[in-house]
Protein backbone atom coordinates (compact mmCIF):
# COMPACT_ATOMS: atom_id res chain seq x y z
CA UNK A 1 0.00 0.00 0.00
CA UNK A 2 1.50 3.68 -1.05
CA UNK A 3 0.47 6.47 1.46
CA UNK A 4 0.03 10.35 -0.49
CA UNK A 5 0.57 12.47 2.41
CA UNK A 6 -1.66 15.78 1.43
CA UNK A 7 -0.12 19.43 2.67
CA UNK A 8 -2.69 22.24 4.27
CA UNK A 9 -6.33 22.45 3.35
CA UNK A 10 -7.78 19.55 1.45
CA UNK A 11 -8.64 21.50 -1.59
CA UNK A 12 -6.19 24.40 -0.92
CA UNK A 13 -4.46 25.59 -3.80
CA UNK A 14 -3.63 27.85 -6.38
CA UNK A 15 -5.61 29.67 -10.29
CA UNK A 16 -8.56 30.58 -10.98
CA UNK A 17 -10.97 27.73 -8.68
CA UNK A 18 -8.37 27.80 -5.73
CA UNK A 19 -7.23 24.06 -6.76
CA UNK A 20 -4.32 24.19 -8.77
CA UNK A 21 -1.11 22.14 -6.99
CA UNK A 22 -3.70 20.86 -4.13
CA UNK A 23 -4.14 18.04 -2.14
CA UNK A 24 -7.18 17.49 -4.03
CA UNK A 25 -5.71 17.79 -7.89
CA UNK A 26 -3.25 15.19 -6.73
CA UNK A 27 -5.92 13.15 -5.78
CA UNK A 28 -7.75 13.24 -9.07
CA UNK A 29 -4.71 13.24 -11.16
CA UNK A 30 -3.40 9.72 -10.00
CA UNK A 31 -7.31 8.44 -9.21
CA UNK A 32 -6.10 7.82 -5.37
CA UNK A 33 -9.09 7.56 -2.96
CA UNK A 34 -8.81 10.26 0.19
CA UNK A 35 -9.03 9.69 3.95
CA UNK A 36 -9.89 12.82 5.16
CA UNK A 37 -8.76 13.78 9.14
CA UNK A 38 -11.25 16.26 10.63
CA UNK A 39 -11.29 17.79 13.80
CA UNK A 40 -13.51 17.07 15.72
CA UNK A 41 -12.26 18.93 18.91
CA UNK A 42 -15.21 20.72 21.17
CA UNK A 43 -18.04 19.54 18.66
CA UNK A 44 -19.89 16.58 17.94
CA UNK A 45 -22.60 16.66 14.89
CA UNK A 46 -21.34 20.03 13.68
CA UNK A 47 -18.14 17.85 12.49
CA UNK A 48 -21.05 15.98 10.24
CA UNK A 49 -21.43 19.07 8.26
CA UNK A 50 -17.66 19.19 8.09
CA UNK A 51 -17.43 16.16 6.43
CA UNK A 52 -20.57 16.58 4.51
CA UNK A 53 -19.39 19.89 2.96
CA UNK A 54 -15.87 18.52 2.16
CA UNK A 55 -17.52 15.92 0.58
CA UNK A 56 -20.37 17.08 -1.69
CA UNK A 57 -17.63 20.69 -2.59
CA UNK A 58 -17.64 19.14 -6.62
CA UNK A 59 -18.92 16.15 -7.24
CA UNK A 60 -15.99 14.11 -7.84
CA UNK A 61 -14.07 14.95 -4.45
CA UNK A 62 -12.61 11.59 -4.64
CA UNK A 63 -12.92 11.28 -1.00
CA UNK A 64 -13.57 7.57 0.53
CA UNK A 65 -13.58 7.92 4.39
CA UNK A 66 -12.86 9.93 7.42
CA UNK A 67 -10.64 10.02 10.34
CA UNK A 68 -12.38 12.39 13.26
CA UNK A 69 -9.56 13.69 15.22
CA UNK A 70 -9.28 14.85 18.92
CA UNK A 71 -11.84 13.34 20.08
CA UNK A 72 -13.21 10.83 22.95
CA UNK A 73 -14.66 7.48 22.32
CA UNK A 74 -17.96 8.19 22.88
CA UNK A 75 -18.16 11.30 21.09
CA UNK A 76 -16.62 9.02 17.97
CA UNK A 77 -19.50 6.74 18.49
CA UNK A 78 -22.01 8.94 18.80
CA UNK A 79 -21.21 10.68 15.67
CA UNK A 80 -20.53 7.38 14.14
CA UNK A 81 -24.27 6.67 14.28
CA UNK A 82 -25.35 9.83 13.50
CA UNK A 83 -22.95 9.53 10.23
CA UNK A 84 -24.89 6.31 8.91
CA UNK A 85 -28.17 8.22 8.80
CA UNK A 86 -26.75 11.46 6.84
CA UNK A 87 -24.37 9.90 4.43
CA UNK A 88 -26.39 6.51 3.78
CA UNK A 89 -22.87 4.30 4.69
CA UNK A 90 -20.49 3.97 7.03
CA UNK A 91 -17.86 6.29 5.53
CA UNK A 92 -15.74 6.63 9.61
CA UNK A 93 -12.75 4.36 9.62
CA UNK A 94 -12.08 5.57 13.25
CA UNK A 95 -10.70 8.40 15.42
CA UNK A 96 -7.65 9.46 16.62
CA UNK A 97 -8.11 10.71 20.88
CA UNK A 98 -6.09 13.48 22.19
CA UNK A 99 -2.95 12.61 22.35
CA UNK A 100 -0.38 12.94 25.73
CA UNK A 101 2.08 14.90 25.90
CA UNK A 102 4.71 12.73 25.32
CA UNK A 103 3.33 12.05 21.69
CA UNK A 104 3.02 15.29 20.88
CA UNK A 105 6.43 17.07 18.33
CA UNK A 106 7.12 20.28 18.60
CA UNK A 107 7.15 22.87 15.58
CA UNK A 108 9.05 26.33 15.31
CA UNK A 109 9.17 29.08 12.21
CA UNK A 110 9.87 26.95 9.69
CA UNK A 111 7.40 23.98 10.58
CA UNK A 112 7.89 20.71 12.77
CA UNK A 113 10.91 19.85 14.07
CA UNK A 114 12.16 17.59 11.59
CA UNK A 115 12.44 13.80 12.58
CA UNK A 116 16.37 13.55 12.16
CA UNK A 117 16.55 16.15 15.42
CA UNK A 118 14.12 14.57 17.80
CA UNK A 119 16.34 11.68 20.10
CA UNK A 120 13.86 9.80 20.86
CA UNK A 121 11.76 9.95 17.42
CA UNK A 122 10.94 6.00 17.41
CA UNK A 123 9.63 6.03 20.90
CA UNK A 124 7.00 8.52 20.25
CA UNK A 125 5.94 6.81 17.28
CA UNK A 126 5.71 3.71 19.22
CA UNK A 127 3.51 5.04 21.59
CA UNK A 128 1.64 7.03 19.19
CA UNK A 129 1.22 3.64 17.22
CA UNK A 130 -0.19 2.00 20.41
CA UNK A 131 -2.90 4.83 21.69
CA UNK A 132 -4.46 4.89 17.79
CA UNK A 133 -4.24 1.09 17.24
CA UNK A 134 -7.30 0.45 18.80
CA UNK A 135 -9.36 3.85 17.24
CA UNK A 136 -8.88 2.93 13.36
CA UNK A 137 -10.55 0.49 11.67
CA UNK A 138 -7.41 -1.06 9.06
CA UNK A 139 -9.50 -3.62 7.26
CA UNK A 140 -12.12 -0.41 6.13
CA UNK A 141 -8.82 1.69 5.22
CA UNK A 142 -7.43 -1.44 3.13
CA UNK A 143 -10.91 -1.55 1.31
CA UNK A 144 -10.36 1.98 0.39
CA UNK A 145 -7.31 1.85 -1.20
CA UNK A 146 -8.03 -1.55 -3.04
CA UNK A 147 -10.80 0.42 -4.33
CA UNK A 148 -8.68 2.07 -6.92
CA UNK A 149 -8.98 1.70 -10.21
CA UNK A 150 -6.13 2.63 -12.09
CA UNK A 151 -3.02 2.15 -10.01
CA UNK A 152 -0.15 4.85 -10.82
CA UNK A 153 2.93 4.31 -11.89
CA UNK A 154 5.26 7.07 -11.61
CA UNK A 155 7.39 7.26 -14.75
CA UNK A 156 7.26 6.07 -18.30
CA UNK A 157 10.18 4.48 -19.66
CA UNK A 158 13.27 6.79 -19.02
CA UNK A 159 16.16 7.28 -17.31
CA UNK A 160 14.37 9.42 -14.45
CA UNK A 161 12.19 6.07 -13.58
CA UNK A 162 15.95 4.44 -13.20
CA UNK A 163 16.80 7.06 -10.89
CA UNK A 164 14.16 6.45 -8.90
CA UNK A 165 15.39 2.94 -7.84
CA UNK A 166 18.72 4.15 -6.92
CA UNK A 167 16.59 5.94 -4.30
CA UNK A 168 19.00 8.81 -3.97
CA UNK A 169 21.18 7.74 -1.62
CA UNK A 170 24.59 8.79 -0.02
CA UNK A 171 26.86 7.15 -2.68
CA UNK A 172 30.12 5.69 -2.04
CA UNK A 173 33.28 7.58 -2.36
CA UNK A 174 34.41 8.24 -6.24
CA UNK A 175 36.87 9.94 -8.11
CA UNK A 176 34.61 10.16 -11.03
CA UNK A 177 37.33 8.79 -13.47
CA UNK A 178 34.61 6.81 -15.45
CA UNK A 179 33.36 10.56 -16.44
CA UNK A 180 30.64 11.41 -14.28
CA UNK A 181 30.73 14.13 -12.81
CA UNK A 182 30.10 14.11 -8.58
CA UNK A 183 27.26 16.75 -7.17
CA UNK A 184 28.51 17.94 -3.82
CA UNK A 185 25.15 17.85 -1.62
CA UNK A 186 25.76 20.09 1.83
CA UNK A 187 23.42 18.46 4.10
CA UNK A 188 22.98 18.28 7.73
CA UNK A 189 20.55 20.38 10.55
CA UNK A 190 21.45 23.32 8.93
CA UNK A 191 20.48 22.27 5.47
CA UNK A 192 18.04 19.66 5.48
CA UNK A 193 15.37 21.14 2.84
CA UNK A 194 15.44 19.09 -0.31
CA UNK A 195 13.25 17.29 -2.95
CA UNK A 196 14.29 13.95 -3.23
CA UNK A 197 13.20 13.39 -6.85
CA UNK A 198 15.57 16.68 -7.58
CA UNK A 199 18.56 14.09 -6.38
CA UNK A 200 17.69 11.33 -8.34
CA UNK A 201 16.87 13.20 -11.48
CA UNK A 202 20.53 14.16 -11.25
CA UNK A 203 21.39 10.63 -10.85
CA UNK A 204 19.49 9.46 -13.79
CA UNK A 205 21.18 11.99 -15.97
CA UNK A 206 24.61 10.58 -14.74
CA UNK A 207 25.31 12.28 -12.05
CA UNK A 208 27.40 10.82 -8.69
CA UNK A 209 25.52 12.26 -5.48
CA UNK A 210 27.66 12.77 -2.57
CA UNK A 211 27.12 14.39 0.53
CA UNK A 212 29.17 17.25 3.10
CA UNK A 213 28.52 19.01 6.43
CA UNK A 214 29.20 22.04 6.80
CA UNK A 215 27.96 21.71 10.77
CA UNK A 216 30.74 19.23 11.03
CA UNK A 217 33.28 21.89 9.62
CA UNK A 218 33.85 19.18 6.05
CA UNK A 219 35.25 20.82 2.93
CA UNK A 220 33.30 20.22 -0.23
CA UNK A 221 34.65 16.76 -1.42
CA UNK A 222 37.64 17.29 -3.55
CA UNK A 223 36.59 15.06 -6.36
CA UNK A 224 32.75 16.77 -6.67
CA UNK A 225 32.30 18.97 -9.80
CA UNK A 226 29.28 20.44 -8.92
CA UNK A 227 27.32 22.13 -5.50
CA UNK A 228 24.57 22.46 -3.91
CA UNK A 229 23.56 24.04 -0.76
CA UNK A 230 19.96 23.71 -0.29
CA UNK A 231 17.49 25.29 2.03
CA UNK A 232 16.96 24.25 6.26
CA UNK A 233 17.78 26.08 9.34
CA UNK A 234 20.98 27.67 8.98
CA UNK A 235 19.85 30.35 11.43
CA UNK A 236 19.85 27.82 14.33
CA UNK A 237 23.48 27.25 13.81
CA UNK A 238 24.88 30.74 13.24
CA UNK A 239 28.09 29.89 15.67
CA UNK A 240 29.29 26.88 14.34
CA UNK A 241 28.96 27.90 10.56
CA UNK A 242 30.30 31.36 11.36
CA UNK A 243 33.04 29.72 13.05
CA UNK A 244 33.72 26.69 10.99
CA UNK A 245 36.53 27.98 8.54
CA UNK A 246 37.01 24.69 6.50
CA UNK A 247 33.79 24.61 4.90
CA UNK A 248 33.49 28.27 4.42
CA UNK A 249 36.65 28.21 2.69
CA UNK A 250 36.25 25.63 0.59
CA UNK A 251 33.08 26.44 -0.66
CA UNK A 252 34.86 29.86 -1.25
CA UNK A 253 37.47 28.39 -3.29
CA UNK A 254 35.13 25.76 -5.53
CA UNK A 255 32.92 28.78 -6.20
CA UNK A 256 35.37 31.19 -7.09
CA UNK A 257 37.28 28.20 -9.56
CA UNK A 258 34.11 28.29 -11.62
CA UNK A 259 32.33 25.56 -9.89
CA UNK A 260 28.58 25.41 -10.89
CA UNK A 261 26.91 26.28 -7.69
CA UNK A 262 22.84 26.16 -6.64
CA UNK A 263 21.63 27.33 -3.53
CA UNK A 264 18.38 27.90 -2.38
CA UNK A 265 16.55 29.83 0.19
CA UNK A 266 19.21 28.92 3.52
CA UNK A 267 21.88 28.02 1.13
CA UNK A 268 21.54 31.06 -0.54
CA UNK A 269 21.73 33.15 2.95
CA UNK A 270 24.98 31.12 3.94
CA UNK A 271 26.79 32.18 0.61
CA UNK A 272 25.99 35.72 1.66
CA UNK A 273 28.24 38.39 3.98
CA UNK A 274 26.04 37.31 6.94
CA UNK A 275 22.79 36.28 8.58
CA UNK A 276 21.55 38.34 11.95
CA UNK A 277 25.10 39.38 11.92
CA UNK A 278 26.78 36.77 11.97
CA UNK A 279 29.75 36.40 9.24
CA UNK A 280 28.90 33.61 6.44
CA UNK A 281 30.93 32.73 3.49
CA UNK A 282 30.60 36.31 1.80
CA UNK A 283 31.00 35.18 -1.53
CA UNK A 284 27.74 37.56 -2.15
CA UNK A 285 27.49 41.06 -1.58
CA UNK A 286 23.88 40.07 0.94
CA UNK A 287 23.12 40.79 4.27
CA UNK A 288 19.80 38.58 5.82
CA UNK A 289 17.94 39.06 8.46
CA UNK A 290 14.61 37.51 10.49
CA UNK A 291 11.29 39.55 9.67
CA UNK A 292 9.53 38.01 12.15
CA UNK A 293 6.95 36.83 9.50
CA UNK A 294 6.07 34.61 6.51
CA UNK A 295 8.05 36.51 3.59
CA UNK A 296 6.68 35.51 -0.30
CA UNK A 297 4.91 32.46 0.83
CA UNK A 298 3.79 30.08 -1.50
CA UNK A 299 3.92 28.09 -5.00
CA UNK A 300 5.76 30.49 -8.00
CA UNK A 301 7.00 30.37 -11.30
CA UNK A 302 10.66 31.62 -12.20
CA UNK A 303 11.37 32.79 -15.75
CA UNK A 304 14.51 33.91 -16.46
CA UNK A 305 15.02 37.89 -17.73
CA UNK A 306 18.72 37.09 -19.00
CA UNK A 307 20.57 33.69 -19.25
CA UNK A 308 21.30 31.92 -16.49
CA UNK A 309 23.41 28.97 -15.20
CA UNK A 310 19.83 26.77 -15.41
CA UNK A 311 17.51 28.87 -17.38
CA UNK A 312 17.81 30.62 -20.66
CA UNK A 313 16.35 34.10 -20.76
CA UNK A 314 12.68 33.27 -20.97
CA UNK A 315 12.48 30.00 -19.89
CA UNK A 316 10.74 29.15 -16.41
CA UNK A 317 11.07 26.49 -13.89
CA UNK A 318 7.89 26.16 -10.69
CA UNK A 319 9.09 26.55 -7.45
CA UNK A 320 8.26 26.99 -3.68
CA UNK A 321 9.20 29.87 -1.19
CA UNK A 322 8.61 29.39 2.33
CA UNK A 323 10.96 31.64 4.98
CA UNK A 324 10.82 34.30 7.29
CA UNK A 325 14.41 35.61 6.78
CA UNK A 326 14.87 38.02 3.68
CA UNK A 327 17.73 39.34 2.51
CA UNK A 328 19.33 43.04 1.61
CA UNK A 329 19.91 42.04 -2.64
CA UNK A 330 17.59 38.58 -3.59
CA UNK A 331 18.62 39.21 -7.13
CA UNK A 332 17.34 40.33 -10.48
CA UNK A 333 18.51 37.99 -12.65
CA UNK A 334 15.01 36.44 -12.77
CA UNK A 335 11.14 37.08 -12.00
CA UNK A 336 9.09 34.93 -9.68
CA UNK A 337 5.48 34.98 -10.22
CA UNK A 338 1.94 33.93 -8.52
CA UNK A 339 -0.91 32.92 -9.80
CA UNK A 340 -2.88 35.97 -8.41
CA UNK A 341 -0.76 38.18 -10.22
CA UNK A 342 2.00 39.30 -7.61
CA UNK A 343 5.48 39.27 -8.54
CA UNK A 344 9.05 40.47 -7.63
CA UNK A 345 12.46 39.62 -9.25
CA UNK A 346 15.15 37.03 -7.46
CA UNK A 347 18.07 35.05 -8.24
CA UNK A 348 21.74 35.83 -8.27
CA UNK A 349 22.96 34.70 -11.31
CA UNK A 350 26.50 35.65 -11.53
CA UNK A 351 28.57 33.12 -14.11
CA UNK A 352 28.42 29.91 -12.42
CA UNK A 353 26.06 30.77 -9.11
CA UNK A 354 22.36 30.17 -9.47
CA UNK A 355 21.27 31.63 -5.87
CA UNK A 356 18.52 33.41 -4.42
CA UNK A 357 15.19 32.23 -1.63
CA UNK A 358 13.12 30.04 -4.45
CA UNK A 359 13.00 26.06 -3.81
CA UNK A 360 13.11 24.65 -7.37
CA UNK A 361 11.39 21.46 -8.82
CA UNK A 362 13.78 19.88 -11.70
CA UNK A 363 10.49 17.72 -12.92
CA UNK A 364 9.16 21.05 -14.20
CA UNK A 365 11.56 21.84 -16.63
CA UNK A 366 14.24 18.90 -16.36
CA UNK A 367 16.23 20.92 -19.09
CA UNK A 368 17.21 23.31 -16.37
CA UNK A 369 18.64 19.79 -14.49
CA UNK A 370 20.34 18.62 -17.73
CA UNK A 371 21.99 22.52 -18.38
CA UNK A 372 23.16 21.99 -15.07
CA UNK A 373 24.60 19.00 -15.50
CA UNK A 374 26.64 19.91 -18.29
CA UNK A 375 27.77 22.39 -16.96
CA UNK A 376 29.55 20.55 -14.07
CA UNK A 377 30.77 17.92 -16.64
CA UNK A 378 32.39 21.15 -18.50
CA UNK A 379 33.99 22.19 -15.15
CA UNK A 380 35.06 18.37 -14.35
CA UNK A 381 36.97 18.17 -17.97
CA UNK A 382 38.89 22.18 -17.22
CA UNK A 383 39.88 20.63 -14.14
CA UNK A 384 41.07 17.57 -15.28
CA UNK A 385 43.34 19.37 -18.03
């Protein structure tokens, strides 16, 4: 069985009916049957309108079943029975009770804390596991999702379906002499924001994929052609990377060699003179700072306004912003653009630096992956002369 995890609102989107990029769209684009989670918290048959609402919004809402949330058994069996009666079936597959403290994660700025930082991360989810057990109803939930009818299958044919069985992993230590040219991936607390498929697309157009930390002071692998410095929570580690010399510098000296370089939203910050003071690698003329709210929130589109290191002047690429940090210079070399007409310019594009707050999706336009990649194999054959 694969799990879709949906993001916000069920039908929370983007264009012209609110849907576009939504939990929902996915749903009817790869015909997956929903289990919607309601709360049910300090109600009881107002949560049937909830449900009812969510479920009669357009008529093919493709939702199966419900999950009531935060509440007590016998609220979840009174509304149970009242459920039968307004909906004609039995469309509850449980309820989820208010959970201790214990099982509960905490979130900052940015979101939860993310699972890699929480010590005892297995032990919640054991007891989690254990208190909701006994509230869901499996067997109905397995019904649901053998209840779809055309199964998808990510992929077609090419080389990005191959990538996706390498499962873009922490590869083994190369030299690249068999040509390919080896991404250098800084990841760690600091930078932790990445989308998966963007690693394995770059795997699946040849690429080696190896990782660095720039927490643990590690210089950019000598033998990597290629960087990228993605987005994460570089602010919550201002002393160590301010202090950490090896990484700066050798992400100074890769850069300034004609490395190709990407980096997005905290990755872009850390390239910068500093963040909340704090000295960073300076290799841009940027200053950011915490604004103490949500800054250019959302899904955009980034077209280029000259040539870039990924885009060609008027090609585009979708992307994500999320951040409360902003920065003194986010670029001009592009424009990022909203649905609801608002945009702004971003992206430092100077020779071999594509830089600025934008979290870009390679499956969009995976000619901006394959410019990149050529463009580290170009810098892996200068080096190698």
């Amino acid at each position: 069985m694969a799990v879709i995890e949906g993001v916000m609102g069920y039908y929370d989107g983007t264009g012209d009916d609110g849907f576009g990029s939504s939990s929902y769209e996915i749903a009817v684009k790869t015909d997956t049957p929903v289990l919607l989670i309601v709360n049910g918290g300090g109600c009881s048959a107002s949560v049937l309108a909830v449900m009812k609402g969510f479920k009669e919004l357009v008529c093919d809402s493709m939702i199966a079943g419900f999950i009531i949330n935060n509440v007590t058994e016998m609220t979840y069996r009174y509304i149970k029975k009242l459920a039968a009666k307004y909906f004609g079936r039995n469309m509850i597959a449980g309820y989820i009770p208010k959970l201790p403290k214990e099982c509960l994660l905490s979130s900052r700025h940015l979101g939860l804390v993310t699972a890699g930082e929480i010590d005892n991360i297995d032990d919640i989810i054991s007891k989690t596991v254990d208190i909701i057990r006994p509230c869901i109803d499996i067997d109905m939930i397995t019904d649901m999702a053998g209840s779809i009818n055309n199964p998808y299958m990510p992929g077609d044919s090419g080389s990005y379906e191959k990538a996706a069985a390498g499962g873009g992993t922490h590869s083994s230590h190369s030299d690249s002499s068999d040509g390919m040219p080896v991404i250098a991936i800084a990841r760690d607390d600091a930078f932790c924001f990445y989308y998966q498929d963007n690693l394995e697309m770059l795997q699946s157009l040849g690429c080696t994929v190896e990782y660095f930390s720039p927490l643990a002071d590690e210089p950019v692998p000598e033998y990597a052609s290629g960087l990228i410095i993605g987005g994460g929570y570089p602010e919550n580690h201002l002393e160590a990377l301010a202090a950490n010399k090896i990484t700066s510098e050798s992400v100074r000296k890769c850069i300034e060699s004609g490395m190709p370089c990407i980096a997005e939203c905290g990755g872009f910050m850390y390239l910068g003179r500093c963040i909340d003071g704090k000295n960073m690698t300076g290799l841009l003329d940027v200053e950011s700072s915490n604004t103490g709210h949500l800054v250019r929130f959302g899904y955009v589109t980034v077209t280029a306004d000259r040539d870039t290191l990924l885009l060609k002047k008027g090609q585009s690429i979708k992307a994500h912003e999320f951040h409360y940090y902003d920065s003194s210079d986010n670029g001009a070399a592009c424009t990022a653009s909203k649905t609801n007409g608002r945009s702004w310019q971003c992206i430092h594009a100077e020779n071999n630096i594509f830089a600025g707050y934008p979290h870009m999706h390679f499956a969009s336009n995976m000619g901006a992956a394959e410019k990149f990649v050529r463009s580290c194999g170009e810098y892996k054959r200068l080096k190698m002369r």
